[in-house]
Protein backbone atom coordinates (compact mmCIF):
# COMPACT_ATOMS: atom_id res chain seq x y z
CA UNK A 1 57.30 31.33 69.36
CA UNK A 2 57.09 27.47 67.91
CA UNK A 3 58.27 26.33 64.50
CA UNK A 4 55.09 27.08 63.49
CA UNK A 5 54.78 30.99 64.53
CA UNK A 6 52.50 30.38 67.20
CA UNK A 7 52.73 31.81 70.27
CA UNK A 8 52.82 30.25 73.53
CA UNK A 9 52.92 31.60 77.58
CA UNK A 10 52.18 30.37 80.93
CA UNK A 11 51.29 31.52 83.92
CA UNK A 12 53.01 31.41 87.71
CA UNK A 13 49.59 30.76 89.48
CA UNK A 14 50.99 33.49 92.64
CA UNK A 15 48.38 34.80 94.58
CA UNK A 16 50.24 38.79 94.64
CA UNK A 17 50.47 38.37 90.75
CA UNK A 18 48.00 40.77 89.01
CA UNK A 19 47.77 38.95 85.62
CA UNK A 20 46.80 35.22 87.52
CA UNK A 21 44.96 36.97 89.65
CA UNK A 22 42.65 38.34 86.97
CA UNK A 23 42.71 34.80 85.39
CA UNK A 24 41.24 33.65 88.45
CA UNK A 25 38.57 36.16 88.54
CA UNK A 26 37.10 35.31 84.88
CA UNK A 27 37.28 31.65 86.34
CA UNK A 28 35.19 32.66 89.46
CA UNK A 29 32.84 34.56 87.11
CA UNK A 30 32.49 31.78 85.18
CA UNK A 31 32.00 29.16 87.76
CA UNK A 32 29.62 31.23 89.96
CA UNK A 33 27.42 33.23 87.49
CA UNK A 34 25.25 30.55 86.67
CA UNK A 35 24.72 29.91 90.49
CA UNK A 36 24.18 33.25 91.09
CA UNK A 37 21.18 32.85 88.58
CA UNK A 38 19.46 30.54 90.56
CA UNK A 39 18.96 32.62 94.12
CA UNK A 40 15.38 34.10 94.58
CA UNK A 41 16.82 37.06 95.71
CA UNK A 42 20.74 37.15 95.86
CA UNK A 43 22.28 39.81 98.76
CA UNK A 44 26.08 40.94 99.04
CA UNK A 45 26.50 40.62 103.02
CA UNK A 46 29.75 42.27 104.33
CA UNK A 47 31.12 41.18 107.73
CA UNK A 48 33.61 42.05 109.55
CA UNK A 49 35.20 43.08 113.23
CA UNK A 50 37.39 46.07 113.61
CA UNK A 51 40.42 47.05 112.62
CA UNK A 52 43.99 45.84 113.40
CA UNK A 53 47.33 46.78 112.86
CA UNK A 54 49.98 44.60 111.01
CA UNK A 55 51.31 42.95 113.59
CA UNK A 56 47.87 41.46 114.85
CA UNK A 57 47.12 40.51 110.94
CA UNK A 58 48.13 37.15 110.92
CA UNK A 59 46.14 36.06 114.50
CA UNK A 60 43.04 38.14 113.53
CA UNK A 61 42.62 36.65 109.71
CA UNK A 62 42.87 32.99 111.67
CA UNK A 63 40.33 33.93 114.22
CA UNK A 64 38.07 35.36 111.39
CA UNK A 65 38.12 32.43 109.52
CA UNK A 66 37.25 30.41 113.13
CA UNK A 67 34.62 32.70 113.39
CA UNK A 68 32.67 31.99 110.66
CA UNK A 69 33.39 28.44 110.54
CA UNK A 70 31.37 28.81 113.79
CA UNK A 71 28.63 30.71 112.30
CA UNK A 72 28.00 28.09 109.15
CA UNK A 73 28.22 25.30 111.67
CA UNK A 74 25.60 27.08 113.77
CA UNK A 75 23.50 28.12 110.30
CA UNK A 76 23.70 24.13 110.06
CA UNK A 77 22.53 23.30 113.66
CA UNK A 78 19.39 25.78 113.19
CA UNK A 79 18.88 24.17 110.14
CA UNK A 80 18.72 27.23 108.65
CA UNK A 81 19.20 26.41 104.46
CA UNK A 82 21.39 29.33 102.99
CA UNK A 83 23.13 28.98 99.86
CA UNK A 84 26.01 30.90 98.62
CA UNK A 85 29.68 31.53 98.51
CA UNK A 86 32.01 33.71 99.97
CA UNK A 87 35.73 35.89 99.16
CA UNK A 88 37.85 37.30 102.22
CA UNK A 89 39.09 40.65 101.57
CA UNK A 90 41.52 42.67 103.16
CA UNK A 91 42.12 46.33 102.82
CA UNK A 92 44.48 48.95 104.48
CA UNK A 93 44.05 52.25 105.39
CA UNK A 94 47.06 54.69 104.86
CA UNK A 95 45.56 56.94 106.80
CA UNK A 96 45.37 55.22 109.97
CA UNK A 97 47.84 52.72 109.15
CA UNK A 98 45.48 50.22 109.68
CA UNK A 99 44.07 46.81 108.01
CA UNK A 100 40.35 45.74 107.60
CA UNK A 101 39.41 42.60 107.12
CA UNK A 102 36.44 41.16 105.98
CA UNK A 103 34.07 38.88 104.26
CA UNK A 104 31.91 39.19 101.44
CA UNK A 105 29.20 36.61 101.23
CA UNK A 106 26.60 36.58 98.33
CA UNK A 107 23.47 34.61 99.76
CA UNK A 108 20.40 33.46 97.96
CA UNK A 109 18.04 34.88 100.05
CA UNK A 110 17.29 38.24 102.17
CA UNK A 111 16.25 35.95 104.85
CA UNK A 112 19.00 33.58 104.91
CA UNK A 113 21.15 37.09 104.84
CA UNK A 114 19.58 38.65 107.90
CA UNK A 115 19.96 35.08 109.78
CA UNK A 116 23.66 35.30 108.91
CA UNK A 117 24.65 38.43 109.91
CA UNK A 118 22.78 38.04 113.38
CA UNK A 119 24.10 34.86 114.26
CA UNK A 120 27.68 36.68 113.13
CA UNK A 121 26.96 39.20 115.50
CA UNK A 122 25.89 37.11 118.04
CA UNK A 123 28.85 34.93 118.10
CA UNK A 124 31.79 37.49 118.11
CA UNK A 125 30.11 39.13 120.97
CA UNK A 126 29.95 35.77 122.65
CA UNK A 127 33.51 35.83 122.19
CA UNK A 128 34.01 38.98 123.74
CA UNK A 129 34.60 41.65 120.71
CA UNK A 130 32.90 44.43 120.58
CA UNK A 131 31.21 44.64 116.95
CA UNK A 132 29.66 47.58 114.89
CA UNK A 133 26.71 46.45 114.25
CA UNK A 134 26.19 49.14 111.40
CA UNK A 135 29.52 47.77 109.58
CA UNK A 136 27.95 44.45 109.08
CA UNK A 137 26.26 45.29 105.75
CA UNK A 138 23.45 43.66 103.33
CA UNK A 139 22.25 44.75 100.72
CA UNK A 140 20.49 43.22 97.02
CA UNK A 141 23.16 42.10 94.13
CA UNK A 142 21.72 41.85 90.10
CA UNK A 143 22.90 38.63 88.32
CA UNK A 144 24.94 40.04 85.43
CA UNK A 145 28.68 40.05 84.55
CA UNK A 146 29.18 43.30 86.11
CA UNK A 147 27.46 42.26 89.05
CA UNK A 148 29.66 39.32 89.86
CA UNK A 149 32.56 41.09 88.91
CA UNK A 150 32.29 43.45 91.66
CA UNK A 151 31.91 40.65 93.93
CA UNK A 152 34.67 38.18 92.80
CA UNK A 153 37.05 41.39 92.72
CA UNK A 154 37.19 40.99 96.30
CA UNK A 155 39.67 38.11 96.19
CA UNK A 156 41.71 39.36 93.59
CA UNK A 157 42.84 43.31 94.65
CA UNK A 158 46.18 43.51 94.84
CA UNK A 159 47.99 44.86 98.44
CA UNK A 160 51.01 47.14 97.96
CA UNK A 161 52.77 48.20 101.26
CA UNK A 162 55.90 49.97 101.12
CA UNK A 163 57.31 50.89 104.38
CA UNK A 164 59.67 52.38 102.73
CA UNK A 165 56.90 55.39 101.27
CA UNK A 166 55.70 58.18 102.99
CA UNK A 167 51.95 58.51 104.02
CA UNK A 168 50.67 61.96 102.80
C-alpha cells in the first residue's frame, strides 16, 4: 500500500502458477474471441497419439510438436487454407499412471477440420505409430465467452503429481 492507500501487486508470469495462469487465459479470451467470430463454422479438433509414461514425456511432447509442424507444412503444400489456433494439453491418468498428450485446435471450417485430422493421421502412421483413429475428435464450437473458455482452459490446467501420494 502507497502513500496514497492504493494498492499495488504483481505477478511472477510461471507457467505452474494458478493465478498467472488464469491471467493468461482472460488474455487468450480476449485476443482470440474476436477471431473466433469470424470462422464460417468454427470446430474444436482434438489430436493426439497414445499414451506414455513419465519417463517417455519429454521425447513424446517434442515429437508431437514435430508432428504437427509436419502436418501445417503439408496443409501448406496442398494449399489447403485453414485458419485457426491451437493449445497443447497434457493430462494424467492416476489410474494407469499414465500421461496423454494432446492438441486442441479450433479451425474455421468443418472442411479444413476433416483435412486436418486426416493428414494427422496419415502422417503419424507414416511414421510408424499406430493411431486411434476414433481418439482424433471434431466436433462444432459456439463463439461466446463460455465457448472459448473451455477451449483456452486447455493451456492453463494445472498438473499436480505427488509421488509421494497414494493412488486409490
Amino acid at each position: 500500500v502507497d502513500e496514497e492507500g492504493r494498492s499495488t501487486s504483481w505477478y511472477c508470469k510461471k507457467k505452474h502458477c494458478l493465478i498467472c495462469s488464469r491471467m493468461r487465459t482472460a488474455q487468450k479470451i480476449e485476443k482470440y474471441l474476436p477471431i473466433l467470430r469470424t470462422f464460417e463454422s468454427p470446430q474444436l479438433v482434438t489430436l493426439n497419439r497414445k499414451n506414455v509414461e513419465l519417463h517417455e514425456l519429454r521425447s513424446e511432447a517434442l515429437a508431437l510438436i514435430k508432428t504437427m509442424q509436419k502436418v501445417l507444412k503439408r496443409l501448406k503444400y496442398l494449399k489447403v487454407d485453414v485458419k485457426g489456433f491451437r493449445t497443447f494439453e497434457c493430462t494424467y491418468n492416476e489410474r494407469t499412471k499414465e500421461f496423454n498428450l494432446h492438441f486442441h485446435l479450433v479451425v474455421d471450417t468443418l472442411e479444413g477440420a476433416i483435412v486436418l485430422r486426416n493428414e494427422w493421421l496419415s502422417i503419424n502412421r507414416k511414421e510408424g505409430y499406430t493411431i486411434d483413429e476414433k481418439a482424433q475428435d471434431i466436433r462444432p464450437i459456439g463463439t461466446n465467452v463460455k465457448d472459448m473458455l473451455e477451449v483456452c482452459k486447455y493451456s492453463t490446467k494445472v498438473l499436480n503429481i505427488d509421488p509421494k501420494k497414494k493412488s486409490k
